[in-house]
N, C-alpha and C. Protein backbone atom coordinates (compact mmCIF):
# COMPACT_ATOMS: atom_id res chain seq x y z
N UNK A 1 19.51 34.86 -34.34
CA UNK A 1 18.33 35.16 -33.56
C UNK A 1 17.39 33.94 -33.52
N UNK A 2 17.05 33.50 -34.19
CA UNK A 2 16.26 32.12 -34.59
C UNK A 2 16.66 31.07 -34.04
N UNK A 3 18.15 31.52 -33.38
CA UNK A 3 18.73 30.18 -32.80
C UNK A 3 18.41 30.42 -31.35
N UNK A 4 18.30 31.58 -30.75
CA UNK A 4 18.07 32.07 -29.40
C UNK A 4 16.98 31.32 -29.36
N UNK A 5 15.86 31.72 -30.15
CA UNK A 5 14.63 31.51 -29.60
C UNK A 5 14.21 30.29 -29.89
N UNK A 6 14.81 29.24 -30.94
CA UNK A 6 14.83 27.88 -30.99
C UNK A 6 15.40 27.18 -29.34
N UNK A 7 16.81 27.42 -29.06
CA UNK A 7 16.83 27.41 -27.74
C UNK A 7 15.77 27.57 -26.17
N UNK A 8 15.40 28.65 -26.93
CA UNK A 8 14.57 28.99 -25.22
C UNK A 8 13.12 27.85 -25.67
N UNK A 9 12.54 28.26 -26.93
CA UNK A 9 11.13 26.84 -27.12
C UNK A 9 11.58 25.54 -26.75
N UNK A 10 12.78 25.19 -26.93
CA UNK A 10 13.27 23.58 -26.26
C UNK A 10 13.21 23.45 -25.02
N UNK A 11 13.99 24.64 -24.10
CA UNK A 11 14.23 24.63 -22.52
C UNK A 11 12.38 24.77 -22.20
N UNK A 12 12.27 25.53 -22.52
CA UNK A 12 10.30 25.82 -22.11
C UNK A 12 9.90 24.23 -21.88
N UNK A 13 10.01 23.34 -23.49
CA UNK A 13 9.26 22.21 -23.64
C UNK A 13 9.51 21.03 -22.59
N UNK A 14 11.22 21.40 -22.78
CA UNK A 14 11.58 20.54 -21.71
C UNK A 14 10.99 20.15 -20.29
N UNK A 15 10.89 21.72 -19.65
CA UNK A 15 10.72 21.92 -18.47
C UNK A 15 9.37 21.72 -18.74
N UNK A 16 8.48 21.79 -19.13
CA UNK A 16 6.67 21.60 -19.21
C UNK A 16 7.23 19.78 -19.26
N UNK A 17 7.57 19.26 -20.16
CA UNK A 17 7.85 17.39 -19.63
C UNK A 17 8.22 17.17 -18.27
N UNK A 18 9.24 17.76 -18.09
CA UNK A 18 9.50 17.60 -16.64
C UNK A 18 8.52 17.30 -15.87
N UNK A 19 7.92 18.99 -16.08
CA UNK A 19 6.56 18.66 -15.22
C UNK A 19 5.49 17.82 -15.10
N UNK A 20 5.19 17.21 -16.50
CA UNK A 20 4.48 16.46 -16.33
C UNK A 20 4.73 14.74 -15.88
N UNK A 21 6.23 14.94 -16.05
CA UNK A 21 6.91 13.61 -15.77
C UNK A 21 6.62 13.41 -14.20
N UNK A 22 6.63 14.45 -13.49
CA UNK A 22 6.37 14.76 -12.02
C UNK A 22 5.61 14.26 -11.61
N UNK A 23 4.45 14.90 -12.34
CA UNK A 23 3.13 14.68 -11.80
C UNK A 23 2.84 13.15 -12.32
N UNK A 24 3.15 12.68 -12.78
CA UNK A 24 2.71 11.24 -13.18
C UNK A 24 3.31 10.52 -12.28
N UNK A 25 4.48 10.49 -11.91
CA UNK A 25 5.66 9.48 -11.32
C UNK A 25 4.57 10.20 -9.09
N UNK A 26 4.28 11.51 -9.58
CA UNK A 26 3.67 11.80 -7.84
C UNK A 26 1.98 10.72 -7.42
N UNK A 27 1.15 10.89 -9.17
CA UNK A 27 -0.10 10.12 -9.07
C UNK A 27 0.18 8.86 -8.96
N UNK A 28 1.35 8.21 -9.28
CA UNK A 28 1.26 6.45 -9.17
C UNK A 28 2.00 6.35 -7.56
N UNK A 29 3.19 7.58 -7.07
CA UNK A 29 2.91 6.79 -5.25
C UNK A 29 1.74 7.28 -4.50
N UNK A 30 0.99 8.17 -5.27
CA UNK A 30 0.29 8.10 -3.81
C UNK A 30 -0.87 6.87 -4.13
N UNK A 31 -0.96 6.40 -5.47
CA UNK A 31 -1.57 5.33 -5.50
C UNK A 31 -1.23 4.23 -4.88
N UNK A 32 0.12 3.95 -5.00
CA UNK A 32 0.93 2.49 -4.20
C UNK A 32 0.94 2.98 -2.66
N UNK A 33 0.51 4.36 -2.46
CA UNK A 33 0.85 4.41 -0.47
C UNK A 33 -0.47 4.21 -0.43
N UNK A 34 -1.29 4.90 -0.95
CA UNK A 34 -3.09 4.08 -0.65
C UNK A 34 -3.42 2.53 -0.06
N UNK A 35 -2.66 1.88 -1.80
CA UNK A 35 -3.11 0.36 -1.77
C UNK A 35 -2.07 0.01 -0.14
N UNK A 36 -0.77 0.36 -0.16
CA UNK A 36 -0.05 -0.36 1.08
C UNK A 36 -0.78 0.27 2.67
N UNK A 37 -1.56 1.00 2.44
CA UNK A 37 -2.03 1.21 3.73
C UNK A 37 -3.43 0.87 3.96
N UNK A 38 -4.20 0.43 2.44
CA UNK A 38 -4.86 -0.74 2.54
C UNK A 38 -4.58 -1.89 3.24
N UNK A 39 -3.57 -2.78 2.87
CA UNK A 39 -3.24 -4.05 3.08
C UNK A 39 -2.49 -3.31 4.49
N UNK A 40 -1.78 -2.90 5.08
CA UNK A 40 -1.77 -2.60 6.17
C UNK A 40 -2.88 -2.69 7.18
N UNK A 41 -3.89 -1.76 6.45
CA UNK A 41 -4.94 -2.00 7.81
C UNK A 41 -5.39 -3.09 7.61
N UNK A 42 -5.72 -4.11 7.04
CA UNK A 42 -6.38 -5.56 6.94
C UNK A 42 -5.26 -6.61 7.29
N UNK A 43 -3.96 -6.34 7.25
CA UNK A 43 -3.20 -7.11 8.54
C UNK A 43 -2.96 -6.92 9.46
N UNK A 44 -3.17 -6.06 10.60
CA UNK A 44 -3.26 -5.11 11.48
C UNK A 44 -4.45 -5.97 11.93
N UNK A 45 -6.03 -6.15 11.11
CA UNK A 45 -7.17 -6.65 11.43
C UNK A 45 -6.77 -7.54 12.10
N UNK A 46 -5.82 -8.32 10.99
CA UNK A 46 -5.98 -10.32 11.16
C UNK A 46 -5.09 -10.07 12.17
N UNK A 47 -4.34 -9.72 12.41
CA UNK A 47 -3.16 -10.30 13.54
C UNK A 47 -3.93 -9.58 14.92
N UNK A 48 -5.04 -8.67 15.09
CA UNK A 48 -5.77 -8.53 16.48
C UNK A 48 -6.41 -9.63 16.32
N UNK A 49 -7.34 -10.08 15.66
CA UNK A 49 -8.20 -11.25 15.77
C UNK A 49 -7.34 -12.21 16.01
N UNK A 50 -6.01 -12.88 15.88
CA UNK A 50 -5.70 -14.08 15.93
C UNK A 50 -4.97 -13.65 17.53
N UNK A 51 -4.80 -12.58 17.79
CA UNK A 51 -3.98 -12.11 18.98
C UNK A 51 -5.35 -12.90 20.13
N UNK A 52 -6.44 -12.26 19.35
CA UNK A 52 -8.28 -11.93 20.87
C UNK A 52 -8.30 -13.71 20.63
N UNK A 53 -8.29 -14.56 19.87
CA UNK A 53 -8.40 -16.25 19.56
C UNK A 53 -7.47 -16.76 20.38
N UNK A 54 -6.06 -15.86 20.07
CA UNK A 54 -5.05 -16.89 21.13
C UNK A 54 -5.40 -16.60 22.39
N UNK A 55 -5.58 -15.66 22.88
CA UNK A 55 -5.89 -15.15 24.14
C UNK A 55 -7.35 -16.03 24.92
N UNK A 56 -7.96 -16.57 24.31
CA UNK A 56 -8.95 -17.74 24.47
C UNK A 56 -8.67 -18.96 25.22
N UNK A 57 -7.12 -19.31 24.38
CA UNK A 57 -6.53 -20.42 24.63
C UNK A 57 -6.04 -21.03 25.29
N UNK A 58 -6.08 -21.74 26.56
CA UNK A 58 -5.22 -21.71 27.36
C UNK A 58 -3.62 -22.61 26.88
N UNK A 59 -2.70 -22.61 27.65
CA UNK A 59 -1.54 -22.80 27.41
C UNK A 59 -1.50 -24.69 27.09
N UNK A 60 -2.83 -25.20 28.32
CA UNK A 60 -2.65 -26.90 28.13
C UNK A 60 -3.52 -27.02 27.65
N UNK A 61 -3.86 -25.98 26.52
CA UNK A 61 -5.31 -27.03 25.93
C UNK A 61 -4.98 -28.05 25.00
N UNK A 62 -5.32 -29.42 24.72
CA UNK A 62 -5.00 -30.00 24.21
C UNK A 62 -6.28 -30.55 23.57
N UNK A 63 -6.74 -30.87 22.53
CA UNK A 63 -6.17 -30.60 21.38
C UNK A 63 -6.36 -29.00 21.30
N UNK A 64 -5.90 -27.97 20.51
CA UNK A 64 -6.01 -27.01 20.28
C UNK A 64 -7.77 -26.61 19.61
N UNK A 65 -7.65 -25.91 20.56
CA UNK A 65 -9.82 -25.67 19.44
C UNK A 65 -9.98 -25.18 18.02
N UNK A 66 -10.68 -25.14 17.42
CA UNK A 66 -10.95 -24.54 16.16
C UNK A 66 -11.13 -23.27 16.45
N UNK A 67 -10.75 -22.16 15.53
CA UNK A 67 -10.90 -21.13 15.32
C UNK A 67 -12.42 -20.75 15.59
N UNK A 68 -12.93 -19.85 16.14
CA UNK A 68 -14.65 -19.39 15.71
C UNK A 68 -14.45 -19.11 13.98
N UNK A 69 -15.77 -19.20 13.86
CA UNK A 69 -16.00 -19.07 12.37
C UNK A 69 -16.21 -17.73 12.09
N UNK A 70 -16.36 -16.72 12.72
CA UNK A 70 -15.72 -15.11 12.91
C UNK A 70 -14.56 -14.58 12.31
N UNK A 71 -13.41 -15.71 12.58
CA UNK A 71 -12.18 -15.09 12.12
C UNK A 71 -12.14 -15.83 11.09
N UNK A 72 -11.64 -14.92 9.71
CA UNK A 72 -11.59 -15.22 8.42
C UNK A 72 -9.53 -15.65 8.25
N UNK A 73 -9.65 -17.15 8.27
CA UNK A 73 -8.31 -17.44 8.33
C UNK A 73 -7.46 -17.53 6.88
N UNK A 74 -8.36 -16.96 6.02
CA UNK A 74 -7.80 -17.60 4.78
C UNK A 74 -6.53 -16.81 4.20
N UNK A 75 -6.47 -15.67 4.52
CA UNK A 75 -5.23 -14.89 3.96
C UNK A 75 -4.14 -15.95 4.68
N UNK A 76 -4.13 -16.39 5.84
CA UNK A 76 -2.78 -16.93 6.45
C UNK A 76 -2.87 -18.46 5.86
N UNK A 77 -3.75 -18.83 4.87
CA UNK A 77 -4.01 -20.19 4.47
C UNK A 77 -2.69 -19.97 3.47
């Protein structure tokens, strides 16, 4: 009898780890889908701004102009 119920307190414990194994391994992606849809929307930013700059440009400009000081070029530095 002692062995039944030694049995079933292990499967219980088990399954309560499980669960919490779950929930830990569920709180760190939705942390990493946060941060990547962070950095998503802030390259999304830079590549409209460098899209609205090129679009400035004409095809023979020679020398090429400087950037406005608006667009923050340094991530692509």
């Amino acid at each position: 009898m002692a062995l039944v119920i030694g049995l079933l307190t292990f499967s219980q414990g088990r399954t309560i780890s499980r669960r919490d194994d779950f929930t830990v391994i569920a709180d760190r992606l939705e942390r990493q889908l946060a941060d990547e849809r962070r950095q998503r929307r802030l390259l999304t930013s830079y590549v409209l701004d460098l899209r609205r700059w090129g679009r400035r440009i004409a095809p023979n400009d020679d020398p090429i102009p400087e950037p406005p000081s608006e667009l923050d070029l340094t991530p692509w530095g």
